[in-house]
PDB file of N, CA and C in Angstrom:
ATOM      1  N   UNK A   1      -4.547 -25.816  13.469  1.00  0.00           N
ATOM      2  CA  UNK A   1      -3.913 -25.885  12.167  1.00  0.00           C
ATOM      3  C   UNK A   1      -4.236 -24.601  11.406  1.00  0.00           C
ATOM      4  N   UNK A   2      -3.162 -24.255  10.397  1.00  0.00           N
ATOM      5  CA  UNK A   2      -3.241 -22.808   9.802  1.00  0.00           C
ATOM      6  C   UNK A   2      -3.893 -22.948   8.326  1.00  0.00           C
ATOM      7  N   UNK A   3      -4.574 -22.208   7.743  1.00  0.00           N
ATOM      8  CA  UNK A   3      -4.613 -22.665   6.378  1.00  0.00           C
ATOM      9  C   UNK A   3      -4.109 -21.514   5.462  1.00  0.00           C
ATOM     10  N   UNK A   4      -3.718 -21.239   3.918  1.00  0.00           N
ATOM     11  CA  UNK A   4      -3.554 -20.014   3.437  1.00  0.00           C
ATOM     12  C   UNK A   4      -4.268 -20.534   2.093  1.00  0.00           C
ATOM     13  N   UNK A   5      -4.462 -19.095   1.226  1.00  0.00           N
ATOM     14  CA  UNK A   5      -4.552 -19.449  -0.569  1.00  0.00           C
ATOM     15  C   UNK A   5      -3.321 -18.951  -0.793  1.00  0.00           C
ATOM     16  N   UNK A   6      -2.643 -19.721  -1.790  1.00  0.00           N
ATOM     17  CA  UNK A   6      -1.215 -18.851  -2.001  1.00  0.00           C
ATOM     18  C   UNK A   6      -1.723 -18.430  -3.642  1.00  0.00           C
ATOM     19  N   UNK A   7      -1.523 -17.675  -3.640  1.00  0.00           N
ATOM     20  CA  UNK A   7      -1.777 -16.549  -5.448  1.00  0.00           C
ATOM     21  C   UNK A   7      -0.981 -16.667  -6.409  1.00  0.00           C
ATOM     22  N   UNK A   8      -0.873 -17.351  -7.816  1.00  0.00           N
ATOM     23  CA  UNK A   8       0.183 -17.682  -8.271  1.00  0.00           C
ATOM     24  C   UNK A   8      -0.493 -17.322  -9.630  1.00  0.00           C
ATOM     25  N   UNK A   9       0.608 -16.010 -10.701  1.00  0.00           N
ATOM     26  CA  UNK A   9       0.094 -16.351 -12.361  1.00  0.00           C
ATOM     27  C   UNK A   9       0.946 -17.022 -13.151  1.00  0.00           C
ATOM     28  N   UNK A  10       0.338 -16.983 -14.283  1.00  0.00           N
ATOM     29  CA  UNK A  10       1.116 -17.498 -15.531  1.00  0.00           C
ATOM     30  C   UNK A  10       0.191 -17.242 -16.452  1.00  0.00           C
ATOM     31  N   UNK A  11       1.132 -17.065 -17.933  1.00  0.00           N
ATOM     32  CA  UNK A  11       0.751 -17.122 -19.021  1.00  0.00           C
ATOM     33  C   UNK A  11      -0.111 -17.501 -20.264  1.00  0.00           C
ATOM     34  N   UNK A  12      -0.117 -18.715 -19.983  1.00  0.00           N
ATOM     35  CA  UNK A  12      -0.771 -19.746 -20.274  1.00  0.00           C
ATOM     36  C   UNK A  12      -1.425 -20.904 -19.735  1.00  0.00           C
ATOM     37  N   UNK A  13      -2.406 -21.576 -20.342  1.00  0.00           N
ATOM     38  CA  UNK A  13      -3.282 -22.667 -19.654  1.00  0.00           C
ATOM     39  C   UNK A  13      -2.543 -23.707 -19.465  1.00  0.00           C
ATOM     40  N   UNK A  14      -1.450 -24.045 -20.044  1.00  0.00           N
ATOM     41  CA  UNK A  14      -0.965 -25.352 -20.222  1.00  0.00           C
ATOM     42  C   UNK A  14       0.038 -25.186 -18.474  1.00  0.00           C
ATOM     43  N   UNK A  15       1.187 -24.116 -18.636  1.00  0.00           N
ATOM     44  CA  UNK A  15       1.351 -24.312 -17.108  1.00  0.00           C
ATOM     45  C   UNK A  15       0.807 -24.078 -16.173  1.00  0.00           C
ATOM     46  N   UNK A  16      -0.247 -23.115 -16.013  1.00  0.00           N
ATOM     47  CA  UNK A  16      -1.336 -23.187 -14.959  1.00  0.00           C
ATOM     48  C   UNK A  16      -1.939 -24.631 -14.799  1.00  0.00           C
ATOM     49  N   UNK A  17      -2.126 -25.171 -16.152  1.00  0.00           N
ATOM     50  CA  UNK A  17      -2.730 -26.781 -15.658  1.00  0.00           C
ATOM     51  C   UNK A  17      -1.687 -27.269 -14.700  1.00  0.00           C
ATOM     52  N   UNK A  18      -0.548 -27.621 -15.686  1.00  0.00           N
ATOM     53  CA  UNK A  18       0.552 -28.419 -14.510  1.00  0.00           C
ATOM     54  C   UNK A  18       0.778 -28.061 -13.622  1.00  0.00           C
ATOM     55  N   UNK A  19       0.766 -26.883 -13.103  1.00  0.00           N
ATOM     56  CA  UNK A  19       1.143 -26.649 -11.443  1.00  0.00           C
ATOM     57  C   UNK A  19      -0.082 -27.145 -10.975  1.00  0.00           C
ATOM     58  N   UNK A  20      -1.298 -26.608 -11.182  1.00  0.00           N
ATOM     59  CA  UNK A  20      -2.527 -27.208 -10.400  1.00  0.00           C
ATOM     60  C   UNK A  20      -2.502 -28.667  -9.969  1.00  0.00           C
ATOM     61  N   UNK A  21      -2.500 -29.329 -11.024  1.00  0.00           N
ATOM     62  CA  UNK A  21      -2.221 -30.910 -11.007  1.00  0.00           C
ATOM     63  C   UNK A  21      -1.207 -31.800 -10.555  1.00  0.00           C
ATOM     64  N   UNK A  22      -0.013 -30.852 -10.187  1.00  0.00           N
ATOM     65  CA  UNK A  22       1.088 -31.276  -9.507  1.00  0.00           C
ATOM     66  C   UNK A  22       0.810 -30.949  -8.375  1.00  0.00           C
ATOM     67  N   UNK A  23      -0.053 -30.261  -7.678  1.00  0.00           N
ATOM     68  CA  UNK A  23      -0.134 -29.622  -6.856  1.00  0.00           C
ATOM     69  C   UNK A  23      -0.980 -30.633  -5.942  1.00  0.00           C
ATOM     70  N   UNK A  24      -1.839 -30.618  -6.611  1.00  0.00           N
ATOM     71  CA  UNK A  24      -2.706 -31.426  -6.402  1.00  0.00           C
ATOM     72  C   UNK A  24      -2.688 -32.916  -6.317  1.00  0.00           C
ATOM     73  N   UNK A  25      -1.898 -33.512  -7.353  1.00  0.00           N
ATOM     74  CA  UNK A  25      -1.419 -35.058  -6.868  1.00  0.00           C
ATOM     75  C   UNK A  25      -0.691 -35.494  -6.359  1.00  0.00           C
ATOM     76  N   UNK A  26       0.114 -34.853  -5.744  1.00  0.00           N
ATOM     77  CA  UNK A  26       1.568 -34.764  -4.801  1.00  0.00           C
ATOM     78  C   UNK A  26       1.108 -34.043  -3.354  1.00  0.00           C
ATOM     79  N   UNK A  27      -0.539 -33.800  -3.267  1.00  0.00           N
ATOM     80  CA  UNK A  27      -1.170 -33.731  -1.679  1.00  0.00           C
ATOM     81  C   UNK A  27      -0.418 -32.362  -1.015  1.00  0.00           C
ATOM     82  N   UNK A  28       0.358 -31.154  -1.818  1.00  0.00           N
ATOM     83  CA  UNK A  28       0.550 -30.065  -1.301  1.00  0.00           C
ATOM     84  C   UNK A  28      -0.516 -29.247  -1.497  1.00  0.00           C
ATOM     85  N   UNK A  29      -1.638 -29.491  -2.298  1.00  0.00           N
ATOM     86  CA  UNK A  29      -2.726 -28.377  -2.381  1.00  0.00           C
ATOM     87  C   UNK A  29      -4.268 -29.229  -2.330  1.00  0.00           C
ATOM     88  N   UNK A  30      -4.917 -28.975  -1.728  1.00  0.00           N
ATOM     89  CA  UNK A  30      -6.781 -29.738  -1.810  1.00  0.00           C
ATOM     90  C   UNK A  30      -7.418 -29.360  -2.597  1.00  0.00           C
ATOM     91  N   UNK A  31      -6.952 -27.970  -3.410  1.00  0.00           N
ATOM     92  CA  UNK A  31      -8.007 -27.502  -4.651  1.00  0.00           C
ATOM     93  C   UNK A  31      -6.944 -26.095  -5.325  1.00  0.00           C
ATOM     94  N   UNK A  32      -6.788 -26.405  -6.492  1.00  0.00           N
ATOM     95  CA  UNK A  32      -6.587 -25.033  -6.682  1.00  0.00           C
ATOM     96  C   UNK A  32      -7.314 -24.962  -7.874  1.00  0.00           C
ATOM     97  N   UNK A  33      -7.771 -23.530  -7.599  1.00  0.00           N
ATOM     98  CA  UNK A  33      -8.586 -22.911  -9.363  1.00  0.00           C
ATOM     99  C   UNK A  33      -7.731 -22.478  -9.929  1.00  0.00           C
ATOM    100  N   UNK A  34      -8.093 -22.129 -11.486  1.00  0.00           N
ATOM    101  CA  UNK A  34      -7.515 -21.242 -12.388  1.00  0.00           C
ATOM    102  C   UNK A  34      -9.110 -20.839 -12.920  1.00  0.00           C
ATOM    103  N   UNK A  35      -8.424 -18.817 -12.433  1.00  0.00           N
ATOM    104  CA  UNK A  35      -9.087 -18.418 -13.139  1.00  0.00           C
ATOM    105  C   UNK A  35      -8.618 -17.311 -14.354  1.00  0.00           C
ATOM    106  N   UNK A  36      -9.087 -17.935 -15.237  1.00  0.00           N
ATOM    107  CA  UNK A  36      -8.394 -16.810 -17.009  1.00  0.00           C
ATOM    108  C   UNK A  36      -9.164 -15.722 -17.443  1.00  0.00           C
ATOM    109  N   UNK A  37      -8.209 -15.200 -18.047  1.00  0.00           N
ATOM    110  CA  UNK A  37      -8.428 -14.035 -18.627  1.00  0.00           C
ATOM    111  C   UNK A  37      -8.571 -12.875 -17.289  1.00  0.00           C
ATOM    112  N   UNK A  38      -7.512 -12.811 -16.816  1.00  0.00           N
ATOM    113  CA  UNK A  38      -7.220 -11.307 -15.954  1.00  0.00           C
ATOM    114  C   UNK A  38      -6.152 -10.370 -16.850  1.00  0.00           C
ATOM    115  N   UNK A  39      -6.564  -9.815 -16.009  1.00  0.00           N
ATOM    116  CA  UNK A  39      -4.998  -8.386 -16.986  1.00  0.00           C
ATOM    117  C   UNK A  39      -4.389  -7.754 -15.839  1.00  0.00           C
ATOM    118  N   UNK A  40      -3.021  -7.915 -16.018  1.00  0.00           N
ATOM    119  CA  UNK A  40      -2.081  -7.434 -14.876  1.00  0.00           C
ATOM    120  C   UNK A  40      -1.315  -6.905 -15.613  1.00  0.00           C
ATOM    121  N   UNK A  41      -1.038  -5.735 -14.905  1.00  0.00           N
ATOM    122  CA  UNK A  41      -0.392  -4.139 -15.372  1.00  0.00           C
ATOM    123  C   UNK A  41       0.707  -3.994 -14.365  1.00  0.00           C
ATOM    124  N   UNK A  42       1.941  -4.271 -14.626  1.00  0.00           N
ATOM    125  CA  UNK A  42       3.221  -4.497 -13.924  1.00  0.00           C
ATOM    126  C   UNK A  42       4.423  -3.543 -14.798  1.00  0.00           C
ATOM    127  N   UNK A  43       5.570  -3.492 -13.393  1.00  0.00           N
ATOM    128  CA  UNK A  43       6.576  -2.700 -14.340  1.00  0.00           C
ATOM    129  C   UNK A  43       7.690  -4.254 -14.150  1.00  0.00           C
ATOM    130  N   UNK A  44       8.556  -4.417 -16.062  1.00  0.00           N
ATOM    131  CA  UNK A  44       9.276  -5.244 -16.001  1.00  0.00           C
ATOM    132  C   UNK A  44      10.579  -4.551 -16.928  1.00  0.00           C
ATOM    133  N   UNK A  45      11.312  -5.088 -15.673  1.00  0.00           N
ATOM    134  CA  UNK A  45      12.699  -4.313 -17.049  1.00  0.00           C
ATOM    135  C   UNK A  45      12.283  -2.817 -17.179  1.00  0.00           C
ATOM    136  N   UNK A  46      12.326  -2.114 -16.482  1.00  0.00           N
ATOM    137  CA  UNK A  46      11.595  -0.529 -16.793  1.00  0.00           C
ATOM    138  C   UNK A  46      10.857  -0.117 -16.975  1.00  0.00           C
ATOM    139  N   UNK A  47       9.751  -1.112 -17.489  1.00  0.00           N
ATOM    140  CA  UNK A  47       8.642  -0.376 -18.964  1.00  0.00           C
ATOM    141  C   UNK A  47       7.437  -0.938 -18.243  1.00  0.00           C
ATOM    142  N   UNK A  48       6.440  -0.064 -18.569  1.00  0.00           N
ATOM    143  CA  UNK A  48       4.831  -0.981 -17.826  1.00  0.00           C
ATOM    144  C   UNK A  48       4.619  -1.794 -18.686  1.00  0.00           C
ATOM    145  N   UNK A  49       4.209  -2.743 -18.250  1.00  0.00           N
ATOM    146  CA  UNK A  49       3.394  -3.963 -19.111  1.00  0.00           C
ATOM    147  C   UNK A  49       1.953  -3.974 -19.106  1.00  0.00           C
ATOM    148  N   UNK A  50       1.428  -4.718 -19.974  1.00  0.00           N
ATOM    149  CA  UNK A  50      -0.121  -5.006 -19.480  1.00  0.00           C
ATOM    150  C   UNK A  50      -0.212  -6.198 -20.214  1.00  0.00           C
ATOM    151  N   UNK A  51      -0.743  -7.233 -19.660  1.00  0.00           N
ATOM    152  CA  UNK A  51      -0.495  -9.089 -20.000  1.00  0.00           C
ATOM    153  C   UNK A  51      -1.838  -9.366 -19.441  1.00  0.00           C
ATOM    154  N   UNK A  52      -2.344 -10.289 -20.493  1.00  0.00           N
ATOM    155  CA  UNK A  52      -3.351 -11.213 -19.862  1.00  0.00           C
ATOM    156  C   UNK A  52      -2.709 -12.424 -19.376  1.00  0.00           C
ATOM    157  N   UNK A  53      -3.351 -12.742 -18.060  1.00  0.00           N
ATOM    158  CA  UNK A  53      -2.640 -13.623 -17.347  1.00  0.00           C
ATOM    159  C   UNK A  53      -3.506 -14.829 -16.503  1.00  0.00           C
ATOM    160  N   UNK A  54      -3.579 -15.849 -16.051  1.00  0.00           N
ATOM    161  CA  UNK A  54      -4.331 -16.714 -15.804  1.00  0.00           C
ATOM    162  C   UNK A  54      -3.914 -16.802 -14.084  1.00  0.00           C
ATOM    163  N   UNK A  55      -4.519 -16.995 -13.003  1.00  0.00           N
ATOM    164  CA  UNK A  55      -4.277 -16.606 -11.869  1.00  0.00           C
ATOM    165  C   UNK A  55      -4.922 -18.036 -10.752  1.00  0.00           C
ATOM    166  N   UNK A  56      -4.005 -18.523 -10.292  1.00  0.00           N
ATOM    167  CA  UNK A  56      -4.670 -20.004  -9.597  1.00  0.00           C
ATOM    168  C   UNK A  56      -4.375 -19.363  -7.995  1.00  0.00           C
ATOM    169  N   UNK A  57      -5.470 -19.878  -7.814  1.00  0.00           N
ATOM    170  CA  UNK A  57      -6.021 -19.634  -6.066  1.00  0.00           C
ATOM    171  C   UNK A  57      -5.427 -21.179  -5.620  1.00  0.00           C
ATOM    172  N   UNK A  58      -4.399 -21.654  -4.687  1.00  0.00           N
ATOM    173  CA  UNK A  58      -4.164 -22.403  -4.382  1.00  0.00           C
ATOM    174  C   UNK A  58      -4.704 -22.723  -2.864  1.00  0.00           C
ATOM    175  N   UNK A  59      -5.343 -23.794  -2.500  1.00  0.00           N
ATOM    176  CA  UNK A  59      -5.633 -23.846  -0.858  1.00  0.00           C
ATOM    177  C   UNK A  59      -4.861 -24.916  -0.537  1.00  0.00           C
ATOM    178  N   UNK A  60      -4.154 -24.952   0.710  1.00  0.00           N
ATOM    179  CA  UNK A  60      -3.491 -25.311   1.712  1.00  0.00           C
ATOM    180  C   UNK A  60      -2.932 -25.145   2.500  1.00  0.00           C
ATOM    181  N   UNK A  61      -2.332 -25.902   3.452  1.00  0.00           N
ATOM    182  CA  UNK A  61      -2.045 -25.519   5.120  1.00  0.00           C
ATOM    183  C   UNK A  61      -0.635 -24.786   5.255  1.00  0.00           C
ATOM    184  N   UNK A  62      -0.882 -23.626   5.736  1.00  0.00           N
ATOM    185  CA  UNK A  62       0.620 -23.354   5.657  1.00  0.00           C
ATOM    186  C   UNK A  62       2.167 -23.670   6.010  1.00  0.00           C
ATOM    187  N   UNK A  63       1.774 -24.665   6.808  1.00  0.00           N
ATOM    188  CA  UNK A  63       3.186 -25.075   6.696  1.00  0.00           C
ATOM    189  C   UNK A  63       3.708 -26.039   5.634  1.00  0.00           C
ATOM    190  N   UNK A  64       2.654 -26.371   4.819  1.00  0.00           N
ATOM    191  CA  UNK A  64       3.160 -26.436   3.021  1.00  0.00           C
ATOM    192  C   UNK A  64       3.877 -25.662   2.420  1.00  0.00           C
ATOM    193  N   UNK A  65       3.727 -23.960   2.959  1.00  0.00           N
ATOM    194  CA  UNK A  65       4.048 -23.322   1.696  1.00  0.00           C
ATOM    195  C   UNK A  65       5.226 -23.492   1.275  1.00  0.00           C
ATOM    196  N   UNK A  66       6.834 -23.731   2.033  1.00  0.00           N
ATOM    197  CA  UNK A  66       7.871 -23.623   1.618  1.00  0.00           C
ATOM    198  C   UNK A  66       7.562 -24.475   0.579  1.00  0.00           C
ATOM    199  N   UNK A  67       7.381 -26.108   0.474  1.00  0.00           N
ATOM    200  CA  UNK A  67       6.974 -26.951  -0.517  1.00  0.00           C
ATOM    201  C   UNK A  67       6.337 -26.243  -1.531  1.00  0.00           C
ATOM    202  N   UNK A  68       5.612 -25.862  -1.316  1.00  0.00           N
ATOM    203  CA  UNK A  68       4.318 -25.513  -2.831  1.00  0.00           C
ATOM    204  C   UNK A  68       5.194 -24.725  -3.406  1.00  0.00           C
ATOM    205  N   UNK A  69       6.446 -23.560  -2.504  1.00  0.00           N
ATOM    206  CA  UNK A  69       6.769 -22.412  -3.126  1.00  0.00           C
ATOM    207  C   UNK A  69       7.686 -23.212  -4.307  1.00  0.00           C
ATOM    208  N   UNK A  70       8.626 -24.505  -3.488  1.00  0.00           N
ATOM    209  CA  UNK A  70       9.613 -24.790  -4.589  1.00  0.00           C
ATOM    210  C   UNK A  70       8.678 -25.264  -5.342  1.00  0.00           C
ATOM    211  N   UNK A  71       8.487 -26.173  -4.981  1.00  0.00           N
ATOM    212  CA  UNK A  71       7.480 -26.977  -6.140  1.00  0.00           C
ATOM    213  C   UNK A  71       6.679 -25.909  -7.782  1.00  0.00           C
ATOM    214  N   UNK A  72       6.047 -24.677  -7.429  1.00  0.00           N
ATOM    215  CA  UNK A  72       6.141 -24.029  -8.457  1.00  0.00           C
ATOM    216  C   UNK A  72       7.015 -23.559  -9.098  1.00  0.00           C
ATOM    217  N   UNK A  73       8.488 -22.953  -8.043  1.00  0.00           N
ATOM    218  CA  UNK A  73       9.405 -22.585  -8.849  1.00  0.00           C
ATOM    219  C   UNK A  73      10.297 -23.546 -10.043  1.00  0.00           C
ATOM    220  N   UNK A  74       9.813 -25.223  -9.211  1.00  0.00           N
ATOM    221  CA  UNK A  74      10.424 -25.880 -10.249  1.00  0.00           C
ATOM    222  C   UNK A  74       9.735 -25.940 -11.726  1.00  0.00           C
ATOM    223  N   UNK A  75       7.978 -25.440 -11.555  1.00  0.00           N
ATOM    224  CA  UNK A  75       7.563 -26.172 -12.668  1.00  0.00           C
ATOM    225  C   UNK A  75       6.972 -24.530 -13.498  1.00  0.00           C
ATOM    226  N   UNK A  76       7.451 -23.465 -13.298  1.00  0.00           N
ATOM    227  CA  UNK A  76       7.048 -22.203 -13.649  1.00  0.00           C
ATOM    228  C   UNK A  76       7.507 -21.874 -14.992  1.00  0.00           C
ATOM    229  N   UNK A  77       6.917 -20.989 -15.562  1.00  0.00           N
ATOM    230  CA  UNK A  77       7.894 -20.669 -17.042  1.00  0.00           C
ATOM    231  C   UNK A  77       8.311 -19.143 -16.618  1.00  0.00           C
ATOM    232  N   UNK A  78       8.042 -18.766 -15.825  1.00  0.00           N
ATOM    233  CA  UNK A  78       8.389 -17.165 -15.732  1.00  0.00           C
ATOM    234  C   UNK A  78       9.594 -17.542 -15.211  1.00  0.00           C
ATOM    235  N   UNK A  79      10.459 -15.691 -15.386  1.00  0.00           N
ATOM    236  CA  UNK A  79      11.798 -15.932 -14.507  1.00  0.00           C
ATOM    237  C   UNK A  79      11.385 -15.347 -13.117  1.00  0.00           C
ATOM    238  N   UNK A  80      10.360 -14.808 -13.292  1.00  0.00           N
ATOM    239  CA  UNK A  80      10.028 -14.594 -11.466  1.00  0.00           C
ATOM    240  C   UNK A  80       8.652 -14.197 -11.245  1.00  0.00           C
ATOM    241  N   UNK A  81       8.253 -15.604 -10.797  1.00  0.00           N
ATOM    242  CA  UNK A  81       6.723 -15.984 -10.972  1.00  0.00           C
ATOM    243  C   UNK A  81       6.332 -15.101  -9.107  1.00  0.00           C
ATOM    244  N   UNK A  82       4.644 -15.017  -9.291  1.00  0.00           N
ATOM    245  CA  UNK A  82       4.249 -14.484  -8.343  1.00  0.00           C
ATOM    246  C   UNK A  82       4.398 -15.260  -7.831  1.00  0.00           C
ATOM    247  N   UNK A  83       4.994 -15.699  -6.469  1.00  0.00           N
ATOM    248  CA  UNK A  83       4.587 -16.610  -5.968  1.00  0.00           C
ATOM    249  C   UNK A  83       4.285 -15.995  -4.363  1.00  0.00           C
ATOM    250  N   UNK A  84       2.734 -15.389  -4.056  1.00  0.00           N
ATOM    251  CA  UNK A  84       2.225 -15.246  -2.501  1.00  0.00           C
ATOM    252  C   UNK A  84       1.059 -15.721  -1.578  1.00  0.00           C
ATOM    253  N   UNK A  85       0.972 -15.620  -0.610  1.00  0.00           N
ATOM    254  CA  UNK A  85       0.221 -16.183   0.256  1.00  0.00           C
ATOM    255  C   UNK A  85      -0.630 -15.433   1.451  1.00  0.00           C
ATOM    256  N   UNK A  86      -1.874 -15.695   1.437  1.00  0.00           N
ATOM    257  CA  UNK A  86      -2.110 -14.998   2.127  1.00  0.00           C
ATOM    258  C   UNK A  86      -3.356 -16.169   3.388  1.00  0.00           C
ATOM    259  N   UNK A  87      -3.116 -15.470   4.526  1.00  0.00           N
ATOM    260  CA  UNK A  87      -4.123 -16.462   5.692  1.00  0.00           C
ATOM    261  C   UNK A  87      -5.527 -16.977   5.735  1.00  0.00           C
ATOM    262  N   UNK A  88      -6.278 -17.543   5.987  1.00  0.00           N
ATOM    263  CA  UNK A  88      -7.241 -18.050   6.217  1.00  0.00           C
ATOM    264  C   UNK A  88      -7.643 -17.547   7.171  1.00  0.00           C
ATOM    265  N   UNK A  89      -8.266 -16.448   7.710  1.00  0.00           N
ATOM    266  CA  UNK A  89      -8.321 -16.026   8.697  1.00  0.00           C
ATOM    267  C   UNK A  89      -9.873 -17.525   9.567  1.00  0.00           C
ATOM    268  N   UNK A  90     -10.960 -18.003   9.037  1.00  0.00           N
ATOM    269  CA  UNK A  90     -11.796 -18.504   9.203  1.00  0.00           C
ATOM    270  C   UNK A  90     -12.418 -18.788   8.029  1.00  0.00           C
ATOM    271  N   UNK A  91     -12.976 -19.866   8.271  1.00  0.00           N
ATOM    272  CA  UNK A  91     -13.800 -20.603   7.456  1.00  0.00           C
ATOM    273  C   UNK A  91     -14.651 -22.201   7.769  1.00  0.00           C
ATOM    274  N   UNK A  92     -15.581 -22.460   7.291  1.00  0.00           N
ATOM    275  CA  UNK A  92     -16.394 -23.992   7.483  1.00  0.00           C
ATOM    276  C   UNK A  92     -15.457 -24.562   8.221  1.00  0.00           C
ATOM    277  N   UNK A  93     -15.570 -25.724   8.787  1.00  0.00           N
ATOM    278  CA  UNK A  93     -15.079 -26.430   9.796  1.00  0.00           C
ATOM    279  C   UNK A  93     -14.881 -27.462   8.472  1.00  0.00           C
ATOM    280  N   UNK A  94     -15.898 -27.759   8.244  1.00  0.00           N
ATOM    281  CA  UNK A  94     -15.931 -29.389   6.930  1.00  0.00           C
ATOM    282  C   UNK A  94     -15.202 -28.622   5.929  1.00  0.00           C
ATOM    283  N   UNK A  95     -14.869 -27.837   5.282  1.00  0.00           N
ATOM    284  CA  UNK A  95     -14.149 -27.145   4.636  1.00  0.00           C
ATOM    285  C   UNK A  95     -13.059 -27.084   4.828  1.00  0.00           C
ATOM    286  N   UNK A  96     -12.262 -26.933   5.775  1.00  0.00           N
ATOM    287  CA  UNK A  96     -11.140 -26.623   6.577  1.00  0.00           C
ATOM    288  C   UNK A  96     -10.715 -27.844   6.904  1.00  0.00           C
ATOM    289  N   UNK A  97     -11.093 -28.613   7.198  1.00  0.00           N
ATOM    290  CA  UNK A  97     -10.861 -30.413   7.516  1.00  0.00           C
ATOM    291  C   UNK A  97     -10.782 -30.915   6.070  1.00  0.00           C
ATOM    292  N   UNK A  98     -11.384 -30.647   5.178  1.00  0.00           N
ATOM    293  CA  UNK A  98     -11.243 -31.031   3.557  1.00  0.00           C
ATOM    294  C   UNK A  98     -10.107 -30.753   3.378  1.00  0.00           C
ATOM    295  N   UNK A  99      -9.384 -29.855   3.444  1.00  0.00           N
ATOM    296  CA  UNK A  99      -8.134 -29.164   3.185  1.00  0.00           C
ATOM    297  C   UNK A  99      -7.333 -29.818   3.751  1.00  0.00           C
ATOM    298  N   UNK A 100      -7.341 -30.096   4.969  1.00  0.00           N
ATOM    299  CA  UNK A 100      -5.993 -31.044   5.972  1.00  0.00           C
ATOM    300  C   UNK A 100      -6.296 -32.419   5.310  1.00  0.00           C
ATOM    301  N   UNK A 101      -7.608 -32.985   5.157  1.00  0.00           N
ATOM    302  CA  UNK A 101      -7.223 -34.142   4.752  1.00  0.00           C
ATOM    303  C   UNK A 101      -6.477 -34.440   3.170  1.00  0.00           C
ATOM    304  N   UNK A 102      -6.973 -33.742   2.507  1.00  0.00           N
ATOM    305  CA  UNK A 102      -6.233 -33.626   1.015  1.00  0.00           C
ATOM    306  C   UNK A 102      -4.855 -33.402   1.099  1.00  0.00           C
ATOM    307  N   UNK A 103      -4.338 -32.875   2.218  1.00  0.00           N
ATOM    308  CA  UNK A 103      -3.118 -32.257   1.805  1.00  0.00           C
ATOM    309  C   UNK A 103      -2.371 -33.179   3.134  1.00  0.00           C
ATOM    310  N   UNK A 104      -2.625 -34.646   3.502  1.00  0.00           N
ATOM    311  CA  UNK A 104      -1.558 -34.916   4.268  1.00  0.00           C
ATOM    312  C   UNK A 104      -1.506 -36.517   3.617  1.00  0.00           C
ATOM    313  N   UNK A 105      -0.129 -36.543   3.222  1.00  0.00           N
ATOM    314  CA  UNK A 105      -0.268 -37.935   2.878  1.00  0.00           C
ATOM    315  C   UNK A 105      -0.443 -39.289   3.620  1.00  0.00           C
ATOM    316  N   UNK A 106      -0.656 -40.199   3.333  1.00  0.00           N
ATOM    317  CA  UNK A 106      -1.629 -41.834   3.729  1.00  0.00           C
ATOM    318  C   UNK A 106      -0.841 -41.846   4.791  1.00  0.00           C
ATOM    319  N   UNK A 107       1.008 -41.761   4.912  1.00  0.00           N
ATOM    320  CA  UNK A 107       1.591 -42.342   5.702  1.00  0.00           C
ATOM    321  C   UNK A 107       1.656 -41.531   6.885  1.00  0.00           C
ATOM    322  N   UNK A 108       1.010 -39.903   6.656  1.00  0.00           N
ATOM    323  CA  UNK A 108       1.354 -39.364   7.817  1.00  0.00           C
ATOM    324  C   UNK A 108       0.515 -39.367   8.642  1.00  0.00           C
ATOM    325  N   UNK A 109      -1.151 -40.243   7.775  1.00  0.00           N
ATOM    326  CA  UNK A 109      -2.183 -40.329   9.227  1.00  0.00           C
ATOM    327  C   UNK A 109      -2.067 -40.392  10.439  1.00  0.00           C
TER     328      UNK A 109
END
């Protein structure tokens, strides 16, 4: 089994909560953090930006991601949210089994 963190910002605490928590009770993610107060320096519409931005580390198996991807795009406020992923190359065994079990639902035992 594969695992990834997929990297996702936003603006504010309030939708960083809800994606986490959707994420999370709907068994596409086993943990995601938010961590606040970063600053990302991007070009939008022409012009550099610089935004404080709140940044959630999402863990789960990758063949979630298409799911997780809509699933944020449904619940995002940006018009074009980060939404990437990157591999698990290794990690804990009990760690890694935490993750599959969180993220597969009752019926697919």
């Amino acid at each position: 089994m594969e695992y990834i963190i997929v990297f996702c910002t936003t603006d504010n605490k309030e939708n960083a909560e809800l994606i986490a928590h959707t994420l999370v009770k709907e068994k596409l993610a086993a943990c995601t953090n938010i961590i606040p107060q970063i600053n990302s320096i991007y070009t939008w519409k022409e012009q550099i930006v610089q935004d404080e931005e709140l940044l959630l580390l999402i863990k789960t198996r990758k063949e979630l991601f298409e799911e997780v991807k809509n699933r944020i795009l449904s619940l995002h406020n940006y018009e074009i949210p980060e939404i990437i992923s990157v591999n698990i190359n290794d990690g804990s065994k009990s760690y890694l089994d935490w993750i599959k079990e969180n993220t597969t639902k009752k019926d697919c035992l």
